[in-house]
PDB file of N, CA and C in Angstrom:
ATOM      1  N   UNK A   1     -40.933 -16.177  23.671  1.00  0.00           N
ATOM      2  CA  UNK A   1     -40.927 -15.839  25.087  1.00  0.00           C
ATOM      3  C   UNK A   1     -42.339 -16.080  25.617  1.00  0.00           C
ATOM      4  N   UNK A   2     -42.083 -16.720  26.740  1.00  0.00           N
ATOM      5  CA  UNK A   2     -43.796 -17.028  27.287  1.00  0.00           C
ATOM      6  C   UNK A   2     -44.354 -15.562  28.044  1.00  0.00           C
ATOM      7  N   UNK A   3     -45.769 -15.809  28.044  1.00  0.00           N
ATOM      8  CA  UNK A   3     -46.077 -14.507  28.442  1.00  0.00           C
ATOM      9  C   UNK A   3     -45.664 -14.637  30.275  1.00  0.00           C
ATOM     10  N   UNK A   4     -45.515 -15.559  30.684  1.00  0.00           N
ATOM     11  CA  UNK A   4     -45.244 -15.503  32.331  1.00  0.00           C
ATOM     12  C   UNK A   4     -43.926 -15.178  32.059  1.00  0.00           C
ATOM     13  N   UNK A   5     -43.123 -15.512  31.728  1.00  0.00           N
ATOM     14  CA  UNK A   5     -41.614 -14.551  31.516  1.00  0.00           C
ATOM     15  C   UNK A   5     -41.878 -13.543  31.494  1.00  0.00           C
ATOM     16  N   UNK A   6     -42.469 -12.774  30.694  1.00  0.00           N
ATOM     17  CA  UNK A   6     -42.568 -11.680  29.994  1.00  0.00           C
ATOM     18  C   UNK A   6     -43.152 -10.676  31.405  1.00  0.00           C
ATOM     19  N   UNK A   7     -43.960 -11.206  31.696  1.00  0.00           N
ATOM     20  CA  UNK A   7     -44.793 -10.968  33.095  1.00  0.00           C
ATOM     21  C   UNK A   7     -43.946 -10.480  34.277  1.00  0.00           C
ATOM     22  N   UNK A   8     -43.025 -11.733  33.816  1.00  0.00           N
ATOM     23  CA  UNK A   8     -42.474 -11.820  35.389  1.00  0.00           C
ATOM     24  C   UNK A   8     -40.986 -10.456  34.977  1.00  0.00           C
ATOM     25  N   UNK A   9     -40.226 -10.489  33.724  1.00  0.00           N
ATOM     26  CA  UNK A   9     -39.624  -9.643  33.753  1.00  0.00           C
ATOM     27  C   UNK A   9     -39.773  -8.079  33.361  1.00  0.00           C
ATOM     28  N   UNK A  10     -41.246  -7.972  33.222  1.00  0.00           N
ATOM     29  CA  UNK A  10     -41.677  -6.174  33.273  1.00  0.00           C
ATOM     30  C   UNK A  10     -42.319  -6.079  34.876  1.00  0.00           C
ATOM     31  N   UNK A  11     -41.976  -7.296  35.614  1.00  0.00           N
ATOM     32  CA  UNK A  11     -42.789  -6.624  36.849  1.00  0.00           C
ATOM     33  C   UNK A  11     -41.393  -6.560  37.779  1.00  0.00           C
ATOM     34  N   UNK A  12     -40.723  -6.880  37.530  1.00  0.00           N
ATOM     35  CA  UNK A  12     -39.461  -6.448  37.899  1.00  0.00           C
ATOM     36  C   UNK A  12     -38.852  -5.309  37.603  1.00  0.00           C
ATOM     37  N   UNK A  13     -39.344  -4.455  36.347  1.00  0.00           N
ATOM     38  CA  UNK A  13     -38.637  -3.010  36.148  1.00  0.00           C
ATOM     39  C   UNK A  13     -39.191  -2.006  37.459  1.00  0.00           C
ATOM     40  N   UNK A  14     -38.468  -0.949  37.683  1.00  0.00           N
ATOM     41  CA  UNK A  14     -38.689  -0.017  38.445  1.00  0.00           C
ATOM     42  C   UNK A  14     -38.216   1.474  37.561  1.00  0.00           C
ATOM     43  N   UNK A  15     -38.931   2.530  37.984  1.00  0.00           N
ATOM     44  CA  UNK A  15     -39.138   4.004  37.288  1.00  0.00           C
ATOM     45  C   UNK A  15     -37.318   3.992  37.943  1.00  0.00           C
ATOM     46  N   UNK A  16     -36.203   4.826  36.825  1.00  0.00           N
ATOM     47  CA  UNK A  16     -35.277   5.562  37.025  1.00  0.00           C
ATOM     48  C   UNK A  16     -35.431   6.531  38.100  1.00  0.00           C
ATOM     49  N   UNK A  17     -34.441   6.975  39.350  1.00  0.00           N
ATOM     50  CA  UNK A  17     -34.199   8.039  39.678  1.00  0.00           C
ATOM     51  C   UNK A  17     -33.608   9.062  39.562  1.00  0.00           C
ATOM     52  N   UNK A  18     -33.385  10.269  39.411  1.00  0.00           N
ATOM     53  CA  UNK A  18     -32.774  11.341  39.391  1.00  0.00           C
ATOM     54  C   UNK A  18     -30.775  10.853  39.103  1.00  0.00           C
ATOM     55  N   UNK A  19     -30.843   9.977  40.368  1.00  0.00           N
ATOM     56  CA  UNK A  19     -29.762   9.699  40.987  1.00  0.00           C
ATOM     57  C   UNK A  19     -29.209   8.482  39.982  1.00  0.00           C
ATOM     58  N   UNK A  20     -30.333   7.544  39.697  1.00  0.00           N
ATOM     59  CA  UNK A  20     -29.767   6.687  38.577  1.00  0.00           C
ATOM     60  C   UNK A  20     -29.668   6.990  37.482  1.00  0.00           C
ATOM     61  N   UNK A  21     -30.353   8.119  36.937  1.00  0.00           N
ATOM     62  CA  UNK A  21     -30.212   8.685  35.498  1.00  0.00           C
ATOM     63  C   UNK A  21     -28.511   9.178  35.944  1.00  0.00           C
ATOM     64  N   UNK A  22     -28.341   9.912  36.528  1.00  0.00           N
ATOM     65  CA  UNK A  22     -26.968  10.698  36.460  1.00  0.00           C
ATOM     66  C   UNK A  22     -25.907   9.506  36.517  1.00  0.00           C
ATOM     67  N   UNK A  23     -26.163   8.453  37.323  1.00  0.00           N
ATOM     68  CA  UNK A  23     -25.362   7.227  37.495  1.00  0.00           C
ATOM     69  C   UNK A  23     -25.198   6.910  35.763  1.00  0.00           C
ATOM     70  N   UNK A  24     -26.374   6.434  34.878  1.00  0.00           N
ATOM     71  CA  UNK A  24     -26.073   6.083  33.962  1.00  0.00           C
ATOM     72  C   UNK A  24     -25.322   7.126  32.750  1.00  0.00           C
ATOM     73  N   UNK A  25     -25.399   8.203  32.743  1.00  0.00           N
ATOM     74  CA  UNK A  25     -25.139   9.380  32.191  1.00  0.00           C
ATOM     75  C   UNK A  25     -23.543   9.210  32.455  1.00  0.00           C
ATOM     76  N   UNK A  26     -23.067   9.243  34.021  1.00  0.00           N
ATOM     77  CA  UNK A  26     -21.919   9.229  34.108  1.00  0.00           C
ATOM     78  C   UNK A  26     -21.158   8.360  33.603  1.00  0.00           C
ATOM     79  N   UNK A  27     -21.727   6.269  33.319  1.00  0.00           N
ATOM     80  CA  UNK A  27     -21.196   5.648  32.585  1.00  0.00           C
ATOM     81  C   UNK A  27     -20.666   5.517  31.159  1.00  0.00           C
ATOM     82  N   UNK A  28     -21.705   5.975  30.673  1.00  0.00           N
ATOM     83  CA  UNK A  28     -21.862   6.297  29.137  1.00  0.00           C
ATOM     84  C   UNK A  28     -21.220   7.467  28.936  1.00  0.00           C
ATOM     85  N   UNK A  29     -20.922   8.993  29.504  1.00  0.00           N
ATOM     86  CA  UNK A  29     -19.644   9.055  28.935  1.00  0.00           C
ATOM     87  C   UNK A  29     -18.161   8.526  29.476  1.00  0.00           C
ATOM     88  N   UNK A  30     -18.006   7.554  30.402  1.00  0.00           N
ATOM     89  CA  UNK A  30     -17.046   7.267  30.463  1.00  0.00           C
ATOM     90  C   UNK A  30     -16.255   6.384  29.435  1.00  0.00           C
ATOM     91  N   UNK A  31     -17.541   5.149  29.151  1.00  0.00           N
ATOM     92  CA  UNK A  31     -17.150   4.277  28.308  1.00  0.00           C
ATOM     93  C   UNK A  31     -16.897   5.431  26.691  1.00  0.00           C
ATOM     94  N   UNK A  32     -17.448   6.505  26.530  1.00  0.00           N
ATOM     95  CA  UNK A  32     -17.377   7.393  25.133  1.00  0.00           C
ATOM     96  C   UNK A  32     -15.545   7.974  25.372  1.00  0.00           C
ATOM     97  N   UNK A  33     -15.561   8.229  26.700  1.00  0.00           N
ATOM     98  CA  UNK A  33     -13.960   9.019  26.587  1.00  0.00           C
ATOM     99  C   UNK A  33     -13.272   7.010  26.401  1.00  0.00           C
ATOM    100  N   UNK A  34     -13.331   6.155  26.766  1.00  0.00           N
ATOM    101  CA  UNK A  34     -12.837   4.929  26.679  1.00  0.00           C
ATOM    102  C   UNK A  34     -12.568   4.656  24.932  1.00  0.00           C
ATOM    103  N   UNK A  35     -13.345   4.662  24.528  1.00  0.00           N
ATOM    104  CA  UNK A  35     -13.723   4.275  22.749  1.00  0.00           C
ATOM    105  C   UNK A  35     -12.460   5.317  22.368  1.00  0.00           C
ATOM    106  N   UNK A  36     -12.554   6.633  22.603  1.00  0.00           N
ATOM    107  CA  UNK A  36     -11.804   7.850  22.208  1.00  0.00           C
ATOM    108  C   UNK A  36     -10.399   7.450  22.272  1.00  0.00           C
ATOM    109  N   UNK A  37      -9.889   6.969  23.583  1.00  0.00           N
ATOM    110  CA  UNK A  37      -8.493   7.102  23.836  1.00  0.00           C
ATOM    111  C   UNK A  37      -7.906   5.372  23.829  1.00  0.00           C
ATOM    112  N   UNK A  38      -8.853   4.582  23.544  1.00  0.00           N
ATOM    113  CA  UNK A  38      -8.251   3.346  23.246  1.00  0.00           C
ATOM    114  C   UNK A  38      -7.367   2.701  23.831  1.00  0.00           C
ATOM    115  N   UNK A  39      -7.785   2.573  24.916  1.00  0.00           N
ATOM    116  CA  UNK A  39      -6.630   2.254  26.380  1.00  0.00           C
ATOM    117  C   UNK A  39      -7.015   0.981  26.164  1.00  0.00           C
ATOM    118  N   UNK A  40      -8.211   0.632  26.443  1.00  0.00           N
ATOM    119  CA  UNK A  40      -8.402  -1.132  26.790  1.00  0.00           C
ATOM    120  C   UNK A  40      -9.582  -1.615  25.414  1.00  0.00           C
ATOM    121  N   UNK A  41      -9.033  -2.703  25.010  1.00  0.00           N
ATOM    122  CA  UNK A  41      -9.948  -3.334  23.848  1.00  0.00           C
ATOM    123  C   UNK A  41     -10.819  -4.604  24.851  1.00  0.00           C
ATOM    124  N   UNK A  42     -12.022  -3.725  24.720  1.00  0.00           N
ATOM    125  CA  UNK A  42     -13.054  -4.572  25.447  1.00  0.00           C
ATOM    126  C   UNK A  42     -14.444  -4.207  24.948  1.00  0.00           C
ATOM    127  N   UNK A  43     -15.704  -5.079  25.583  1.00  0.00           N
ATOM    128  CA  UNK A  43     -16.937  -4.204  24.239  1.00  0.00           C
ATOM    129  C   UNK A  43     -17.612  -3.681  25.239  1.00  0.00           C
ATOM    130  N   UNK A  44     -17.170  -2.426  24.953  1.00  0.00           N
ATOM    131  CA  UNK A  44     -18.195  -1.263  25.288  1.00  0.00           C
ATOM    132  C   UNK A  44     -19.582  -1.082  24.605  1.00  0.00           C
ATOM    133  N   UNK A  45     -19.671  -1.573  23.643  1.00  0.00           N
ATOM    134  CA  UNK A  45     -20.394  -1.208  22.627  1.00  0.00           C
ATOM    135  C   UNK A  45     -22.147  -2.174  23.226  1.00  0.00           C
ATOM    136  N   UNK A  46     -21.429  -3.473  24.016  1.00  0.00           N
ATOM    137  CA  UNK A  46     -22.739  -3.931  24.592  1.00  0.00           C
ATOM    138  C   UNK A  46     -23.547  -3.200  25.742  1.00  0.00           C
ATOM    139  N   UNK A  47     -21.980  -2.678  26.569  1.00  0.00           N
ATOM    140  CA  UNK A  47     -22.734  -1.894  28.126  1.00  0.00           C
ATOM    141  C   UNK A  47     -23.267  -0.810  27.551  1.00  0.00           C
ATOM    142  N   UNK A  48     -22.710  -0.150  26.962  1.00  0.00           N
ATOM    143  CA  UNK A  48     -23.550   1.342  26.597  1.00  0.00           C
ATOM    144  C   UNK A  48     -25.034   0.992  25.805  1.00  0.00           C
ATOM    145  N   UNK A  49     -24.805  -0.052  25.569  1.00  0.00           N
ATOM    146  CA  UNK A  49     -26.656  -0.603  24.699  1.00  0.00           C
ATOM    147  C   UNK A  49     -27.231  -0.777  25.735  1.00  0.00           C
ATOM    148  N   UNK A  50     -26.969  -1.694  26.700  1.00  0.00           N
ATOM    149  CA  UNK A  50     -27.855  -1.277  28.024  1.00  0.00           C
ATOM    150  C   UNK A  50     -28.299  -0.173  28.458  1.00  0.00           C
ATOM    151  N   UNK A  51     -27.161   0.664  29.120  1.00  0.00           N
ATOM    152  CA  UNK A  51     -26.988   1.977  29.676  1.00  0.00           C
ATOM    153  C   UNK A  51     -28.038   3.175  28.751  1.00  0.00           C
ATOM    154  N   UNK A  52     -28.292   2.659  27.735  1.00  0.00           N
ATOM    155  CA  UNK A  52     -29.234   3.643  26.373  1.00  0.00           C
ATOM    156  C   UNK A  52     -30.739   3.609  26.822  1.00  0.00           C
ATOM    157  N   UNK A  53     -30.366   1.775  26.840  1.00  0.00           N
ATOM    158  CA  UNK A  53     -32.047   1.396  26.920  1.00  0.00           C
ATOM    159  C   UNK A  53     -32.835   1.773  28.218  1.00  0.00           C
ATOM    160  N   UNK A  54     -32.028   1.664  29.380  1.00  0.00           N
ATOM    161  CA  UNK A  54     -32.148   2.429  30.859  1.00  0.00           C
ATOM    162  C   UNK A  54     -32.931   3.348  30.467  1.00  0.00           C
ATOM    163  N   UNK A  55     -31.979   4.511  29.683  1.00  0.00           N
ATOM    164  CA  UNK A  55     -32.371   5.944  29.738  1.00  0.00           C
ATOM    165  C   UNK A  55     -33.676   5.812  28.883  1.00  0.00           C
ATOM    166  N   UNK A  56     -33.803   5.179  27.256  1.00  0.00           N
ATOM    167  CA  UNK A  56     -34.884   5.473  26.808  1.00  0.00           C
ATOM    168  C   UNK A  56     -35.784   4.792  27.028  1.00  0.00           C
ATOM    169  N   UNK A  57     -35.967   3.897  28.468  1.00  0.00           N
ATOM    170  CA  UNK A  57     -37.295   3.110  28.313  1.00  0.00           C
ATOM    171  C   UNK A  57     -37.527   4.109  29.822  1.00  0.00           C
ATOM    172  N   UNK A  58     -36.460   4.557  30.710  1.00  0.00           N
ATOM    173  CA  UNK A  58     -36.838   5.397  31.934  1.00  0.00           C
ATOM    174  C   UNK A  58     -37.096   4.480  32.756  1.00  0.00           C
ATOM    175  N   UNK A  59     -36.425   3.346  33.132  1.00  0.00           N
ATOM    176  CA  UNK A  59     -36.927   2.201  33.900  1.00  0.00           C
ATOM    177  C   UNK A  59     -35.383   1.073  33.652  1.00  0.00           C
ATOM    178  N   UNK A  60     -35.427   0.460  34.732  1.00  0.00           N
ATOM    179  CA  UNK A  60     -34.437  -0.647  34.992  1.00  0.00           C
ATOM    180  C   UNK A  60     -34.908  -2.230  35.363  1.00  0.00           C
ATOM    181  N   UNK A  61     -34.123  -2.970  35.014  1.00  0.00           N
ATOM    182  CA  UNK A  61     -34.066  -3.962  35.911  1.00  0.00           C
ATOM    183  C   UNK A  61     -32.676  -4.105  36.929  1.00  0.00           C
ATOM    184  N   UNK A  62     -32.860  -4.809  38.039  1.00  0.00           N
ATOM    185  CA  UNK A  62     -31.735  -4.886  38.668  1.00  0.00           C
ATOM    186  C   UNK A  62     -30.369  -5.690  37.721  1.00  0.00           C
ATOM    187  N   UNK A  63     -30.830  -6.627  36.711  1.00  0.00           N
ATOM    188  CA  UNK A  63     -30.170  -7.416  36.021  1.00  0.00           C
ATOM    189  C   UNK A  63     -29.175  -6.316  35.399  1.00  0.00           C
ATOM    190  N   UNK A  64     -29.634  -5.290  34.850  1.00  0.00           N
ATOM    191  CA  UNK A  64     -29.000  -4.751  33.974  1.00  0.00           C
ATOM    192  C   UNK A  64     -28.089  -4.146  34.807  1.00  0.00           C
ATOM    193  N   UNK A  65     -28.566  -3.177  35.834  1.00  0.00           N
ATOM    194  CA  UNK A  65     -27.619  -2.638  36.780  1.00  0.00           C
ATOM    195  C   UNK A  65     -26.219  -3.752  36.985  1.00  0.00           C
ATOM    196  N   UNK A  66     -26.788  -4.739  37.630  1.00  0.00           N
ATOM    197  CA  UNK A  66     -25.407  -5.891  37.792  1.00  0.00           C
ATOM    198  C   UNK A  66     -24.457  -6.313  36.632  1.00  0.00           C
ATOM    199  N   UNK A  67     -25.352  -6.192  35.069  1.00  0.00           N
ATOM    200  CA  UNK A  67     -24.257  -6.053  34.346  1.00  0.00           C
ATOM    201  C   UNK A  67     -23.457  -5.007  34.060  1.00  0.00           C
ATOM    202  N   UNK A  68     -23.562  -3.929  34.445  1.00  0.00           N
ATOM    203  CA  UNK A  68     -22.591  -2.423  34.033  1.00  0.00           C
ATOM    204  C   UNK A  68     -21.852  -2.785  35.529  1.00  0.00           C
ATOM    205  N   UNK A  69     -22.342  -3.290  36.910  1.00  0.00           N
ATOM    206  CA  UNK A  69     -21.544  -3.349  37.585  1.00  0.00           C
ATOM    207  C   UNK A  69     -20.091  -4.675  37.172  1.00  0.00           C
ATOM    208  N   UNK A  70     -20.778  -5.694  36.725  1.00  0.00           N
ATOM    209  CA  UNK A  70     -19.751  -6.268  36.488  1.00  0.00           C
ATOM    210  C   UNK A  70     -18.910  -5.828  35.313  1.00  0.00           C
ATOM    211  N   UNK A  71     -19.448  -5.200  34.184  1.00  0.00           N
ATOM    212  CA  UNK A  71     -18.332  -4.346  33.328  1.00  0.00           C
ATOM    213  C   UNK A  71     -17.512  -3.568  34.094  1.00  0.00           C
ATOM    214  N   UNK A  72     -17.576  -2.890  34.722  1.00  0.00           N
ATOM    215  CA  UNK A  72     -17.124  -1.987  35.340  1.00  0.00           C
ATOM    216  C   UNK A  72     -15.881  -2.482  36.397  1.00  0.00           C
ATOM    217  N   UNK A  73     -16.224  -3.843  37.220  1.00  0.00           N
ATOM    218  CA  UNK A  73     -15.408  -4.785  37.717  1.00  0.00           C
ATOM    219  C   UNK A  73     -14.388  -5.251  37.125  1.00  0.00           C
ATOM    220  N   UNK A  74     -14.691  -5.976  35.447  1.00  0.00           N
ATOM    221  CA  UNK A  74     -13.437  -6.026  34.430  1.00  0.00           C
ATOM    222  C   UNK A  74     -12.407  -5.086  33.834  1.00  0.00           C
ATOM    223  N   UNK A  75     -13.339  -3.972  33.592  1.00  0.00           N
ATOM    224  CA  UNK A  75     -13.181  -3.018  33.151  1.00  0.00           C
ATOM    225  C   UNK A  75     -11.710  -2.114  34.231  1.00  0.00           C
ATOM    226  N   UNK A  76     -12.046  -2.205  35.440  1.00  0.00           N
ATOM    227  CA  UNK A  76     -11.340  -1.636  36.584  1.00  0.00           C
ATOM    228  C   UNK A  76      -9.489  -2.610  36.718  1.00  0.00           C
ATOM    229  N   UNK A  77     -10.006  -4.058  36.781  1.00  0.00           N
ATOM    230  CA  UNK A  77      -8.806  -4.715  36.396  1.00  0.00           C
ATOM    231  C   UNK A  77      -7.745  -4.840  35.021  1.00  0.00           C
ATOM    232  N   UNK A  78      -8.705  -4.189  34.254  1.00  0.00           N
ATOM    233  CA  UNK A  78      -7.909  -4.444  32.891  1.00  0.00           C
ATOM    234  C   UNK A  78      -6.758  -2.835  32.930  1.00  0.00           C
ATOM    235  N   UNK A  79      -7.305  -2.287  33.785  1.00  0.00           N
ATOM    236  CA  UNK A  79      -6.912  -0.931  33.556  1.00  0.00           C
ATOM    237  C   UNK A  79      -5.805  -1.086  35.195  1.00  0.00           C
ATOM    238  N   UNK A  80      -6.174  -1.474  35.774  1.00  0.00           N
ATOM    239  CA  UNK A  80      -4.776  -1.674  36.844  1.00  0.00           C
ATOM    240  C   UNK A  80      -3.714  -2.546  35.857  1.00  0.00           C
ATOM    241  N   UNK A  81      -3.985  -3.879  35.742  1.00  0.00           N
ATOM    242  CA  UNK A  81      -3.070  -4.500  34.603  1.00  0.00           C
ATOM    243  C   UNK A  81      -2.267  -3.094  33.782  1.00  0.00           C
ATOM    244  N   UNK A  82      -2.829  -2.721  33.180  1.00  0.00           N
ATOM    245  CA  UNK A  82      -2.487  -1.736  32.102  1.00  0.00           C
ATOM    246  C   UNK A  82      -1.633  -0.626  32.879  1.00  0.00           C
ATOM    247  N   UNK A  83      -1.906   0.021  34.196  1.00  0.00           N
ATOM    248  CA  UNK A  83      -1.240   0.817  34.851  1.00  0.00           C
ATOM    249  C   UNK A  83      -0.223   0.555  35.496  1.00  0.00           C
ATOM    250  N   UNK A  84       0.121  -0.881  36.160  1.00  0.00           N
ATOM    251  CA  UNK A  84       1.238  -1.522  36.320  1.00  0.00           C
ATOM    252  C   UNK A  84       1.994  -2.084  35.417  1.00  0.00           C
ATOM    253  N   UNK A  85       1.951  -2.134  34.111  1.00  0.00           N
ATOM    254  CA  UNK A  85       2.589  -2.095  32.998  1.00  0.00           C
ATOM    255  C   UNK A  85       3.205  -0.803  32.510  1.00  0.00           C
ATOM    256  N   UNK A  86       2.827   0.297  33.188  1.00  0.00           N
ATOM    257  CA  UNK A  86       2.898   1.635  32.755  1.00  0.00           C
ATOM    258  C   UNK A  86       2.597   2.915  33.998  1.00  0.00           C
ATOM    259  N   UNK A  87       3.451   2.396  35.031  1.00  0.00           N
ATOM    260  CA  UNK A  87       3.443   3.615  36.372  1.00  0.00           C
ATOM    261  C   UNK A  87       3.386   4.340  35.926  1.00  0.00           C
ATOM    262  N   UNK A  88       4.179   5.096  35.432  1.00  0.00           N
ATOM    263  CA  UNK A  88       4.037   6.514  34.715  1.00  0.00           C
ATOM    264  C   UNK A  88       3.159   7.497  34.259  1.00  0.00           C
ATOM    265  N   UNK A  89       2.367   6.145  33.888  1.00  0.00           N
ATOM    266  CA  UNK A  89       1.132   6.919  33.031  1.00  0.00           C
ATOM    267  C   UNK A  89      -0.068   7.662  33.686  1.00  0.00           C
ATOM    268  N   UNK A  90      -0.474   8.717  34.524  1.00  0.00           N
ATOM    269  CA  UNK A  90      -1.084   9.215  35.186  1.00  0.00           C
ATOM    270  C   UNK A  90      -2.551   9.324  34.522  1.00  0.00           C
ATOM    271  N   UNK A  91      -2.884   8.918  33.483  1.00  0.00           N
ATOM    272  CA  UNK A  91      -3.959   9.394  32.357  1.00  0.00           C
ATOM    273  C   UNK A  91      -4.977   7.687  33.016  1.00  0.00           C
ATOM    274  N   UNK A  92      -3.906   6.548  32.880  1.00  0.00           N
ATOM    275  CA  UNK A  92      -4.443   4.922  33.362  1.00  0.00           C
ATOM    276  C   UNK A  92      -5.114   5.572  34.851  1.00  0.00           C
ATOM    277  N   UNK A  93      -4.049   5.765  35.400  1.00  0.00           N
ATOM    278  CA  UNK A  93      -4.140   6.231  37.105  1.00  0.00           C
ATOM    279  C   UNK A  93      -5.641   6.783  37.519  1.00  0.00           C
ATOM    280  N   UNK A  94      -6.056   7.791  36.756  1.00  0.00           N
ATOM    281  CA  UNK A  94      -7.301   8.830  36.491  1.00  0.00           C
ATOM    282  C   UNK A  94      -8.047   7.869  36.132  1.00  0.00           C
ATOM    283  N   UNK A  95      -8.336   6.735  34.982  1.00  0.00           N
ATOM    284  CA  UNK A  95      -8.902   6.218  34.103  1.00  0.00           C
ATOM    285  C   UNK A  95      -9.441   4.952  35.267  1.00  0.00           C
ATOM    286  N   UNK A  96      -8.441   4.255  35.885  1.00  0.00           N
ATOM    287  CA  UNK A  96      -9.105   3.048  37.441  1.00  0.00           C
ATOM    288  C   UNK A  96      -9.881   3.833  38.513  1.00  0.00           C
ATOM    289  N   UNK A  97      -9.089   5.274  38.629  1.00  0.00           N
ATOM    290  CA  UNK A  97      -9.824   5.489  39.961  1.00  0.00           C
ATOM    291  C   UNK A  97     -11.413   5.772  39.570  1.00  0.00           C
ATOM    292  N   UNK A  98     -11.388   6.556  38.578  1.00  0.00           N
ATOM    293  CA  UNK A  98     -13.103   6.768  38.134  1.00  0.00           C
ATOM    294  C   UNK A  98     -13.787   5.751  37.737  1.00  0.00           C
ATOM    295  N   UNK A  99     -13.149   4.526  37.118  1.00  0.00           N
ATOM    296  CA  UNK A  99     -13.723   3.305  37.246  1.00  0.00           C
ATOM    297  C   UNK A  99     -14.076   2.803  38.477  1.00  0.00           C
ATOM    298  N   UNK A 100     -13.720   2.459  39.543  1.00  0.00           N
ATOM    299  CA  UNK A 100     -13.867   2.527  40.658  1.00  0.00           C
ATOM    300  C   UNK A 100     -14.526   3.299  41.360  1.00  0.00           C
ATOM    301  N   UNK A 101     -15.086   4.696  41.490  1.00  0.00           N
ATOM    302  CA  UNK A 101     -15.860   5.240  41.337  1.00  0.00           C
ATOM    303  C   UNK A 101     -17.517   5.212  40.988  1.00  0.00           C
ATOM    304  N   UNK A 102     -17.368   4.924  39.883  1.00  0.00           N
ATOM    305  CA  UNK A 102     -18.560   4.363  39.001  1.00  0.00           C
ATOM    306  C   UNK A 102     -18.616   2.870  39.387  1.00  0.00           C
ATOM    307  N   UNK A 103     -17.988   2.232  39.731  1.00  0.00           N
ATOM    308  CA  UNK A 103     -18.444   0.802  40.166  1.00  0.00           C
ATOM    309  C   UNK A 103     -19.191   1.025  41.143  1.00  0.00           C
ATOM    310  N   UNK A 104     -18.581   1.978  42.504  1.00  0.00           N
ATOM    311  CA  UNK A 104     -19.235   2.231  43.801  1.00  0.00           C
ATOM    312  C   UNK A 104     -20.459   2.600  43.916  1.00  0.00           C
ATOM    313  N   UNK A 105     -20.471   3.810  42.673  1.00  0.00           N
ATOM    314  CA  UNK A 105     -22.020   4.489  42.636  1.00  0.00           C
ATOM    315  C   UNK A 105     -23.319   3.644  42.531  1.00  0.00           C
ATOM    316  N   UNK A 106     -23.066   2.646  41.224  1.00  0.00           N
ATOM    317  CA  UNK A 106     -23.464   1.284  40.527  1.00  0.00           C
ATOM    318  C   UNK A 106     -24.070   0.520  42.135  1.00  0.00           C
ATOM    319  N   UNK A 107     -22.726   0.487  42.681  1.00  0.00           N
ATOM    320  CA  UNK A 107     -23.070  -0.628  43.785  1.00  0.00           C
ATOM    321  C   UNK A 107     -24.177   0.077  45.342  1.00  0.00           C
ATOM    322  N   UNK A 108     -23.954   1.149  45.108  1.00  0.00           N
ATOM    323  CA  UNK A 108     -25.143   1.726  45.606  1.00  0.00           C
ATOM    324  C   UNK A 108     -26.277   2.272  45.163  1.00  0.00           C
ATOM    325  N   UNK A 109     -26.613   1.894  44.028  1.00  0.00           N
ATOM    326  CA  UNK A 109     -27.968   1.571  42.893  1.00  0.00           C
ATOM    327  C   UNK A 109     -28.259   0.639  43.224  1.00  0.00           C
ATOM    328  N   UNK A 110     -27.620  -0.663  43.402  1.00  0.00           N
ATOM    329  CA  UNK A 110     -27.983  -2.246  43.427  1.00  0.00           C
ATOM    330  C   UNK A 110     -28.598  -2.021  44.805  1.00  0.00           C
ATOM    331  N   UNK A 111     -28.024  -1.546  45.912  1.00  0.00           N
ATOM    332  CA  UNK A 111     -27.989  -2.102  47.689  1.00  0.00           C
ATOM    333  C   UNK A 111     -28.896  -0.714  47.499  1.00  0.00           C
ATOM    334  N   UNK A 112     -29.440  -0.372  46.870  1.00  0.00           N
ATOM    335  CA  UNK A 112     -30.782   0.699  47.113  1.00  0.00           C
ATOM    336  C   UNK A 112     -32.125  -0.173  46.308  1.00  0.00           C
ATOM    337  N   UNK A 113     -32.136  -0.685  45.741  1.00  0.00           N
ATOM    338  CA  UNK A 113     -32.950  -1.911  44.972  1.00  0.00           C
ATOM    339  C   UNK A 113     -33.994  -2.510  46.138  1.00  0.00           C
TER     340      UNK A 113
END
């Protein structure tokens, strides 16, 4: 990595807020109740490595934000798919709308950037 990369992508981090810590907090356990109940086979296992590093470096880039937003975008369709396969299931129902939810929050992290 050249050091002007390097440059250019730590001068792009910004300090966490209050508001984005809880944003990321709220993702990470969502994707943890996700792993638990095994609704949708998708990798969580990359967004929550983000969502970690957020918390333990205390700082973001916008990049990263846009990727939990776009997880969260797939994530939201795979689970309508899955709920129109399965009206019934009120547990899916709960499981899109808080996805959706958390996309919104996400998307007002980004348009606060």
């Amino acid at each position: 990595m050249t050091t002007f990369y390097l440059f250019h992508f730590l001068a792009i981090m910004a300090e966490l807020t209050d508001y984005q810590r809880t944003v990321i907090l709220y993702c990470r356990e969502f994707i943890n109740e996700l792993r638990q109940r095994d609704f949708i086979s998708m990798d969580h296992d990359t967004y929550d490595a983000i969502l970690l590093l957020m918390l333990d470096r205390g700082e973001f880039g916008p990049g990263m934000f846009r990727e939990v937003e776009q997880y969260l975008n797939d994530l939201s369709g795979q689970l309508l798919m899955a709920y129109s396969r399965e009206p019934q299931n009120t547990r899916l129902d709960s499981l899109y709308r808080r996805a959706g939810s958390l996309r919104d929050m996400v998307a007002g992290v980004l348009n606060g950037v």
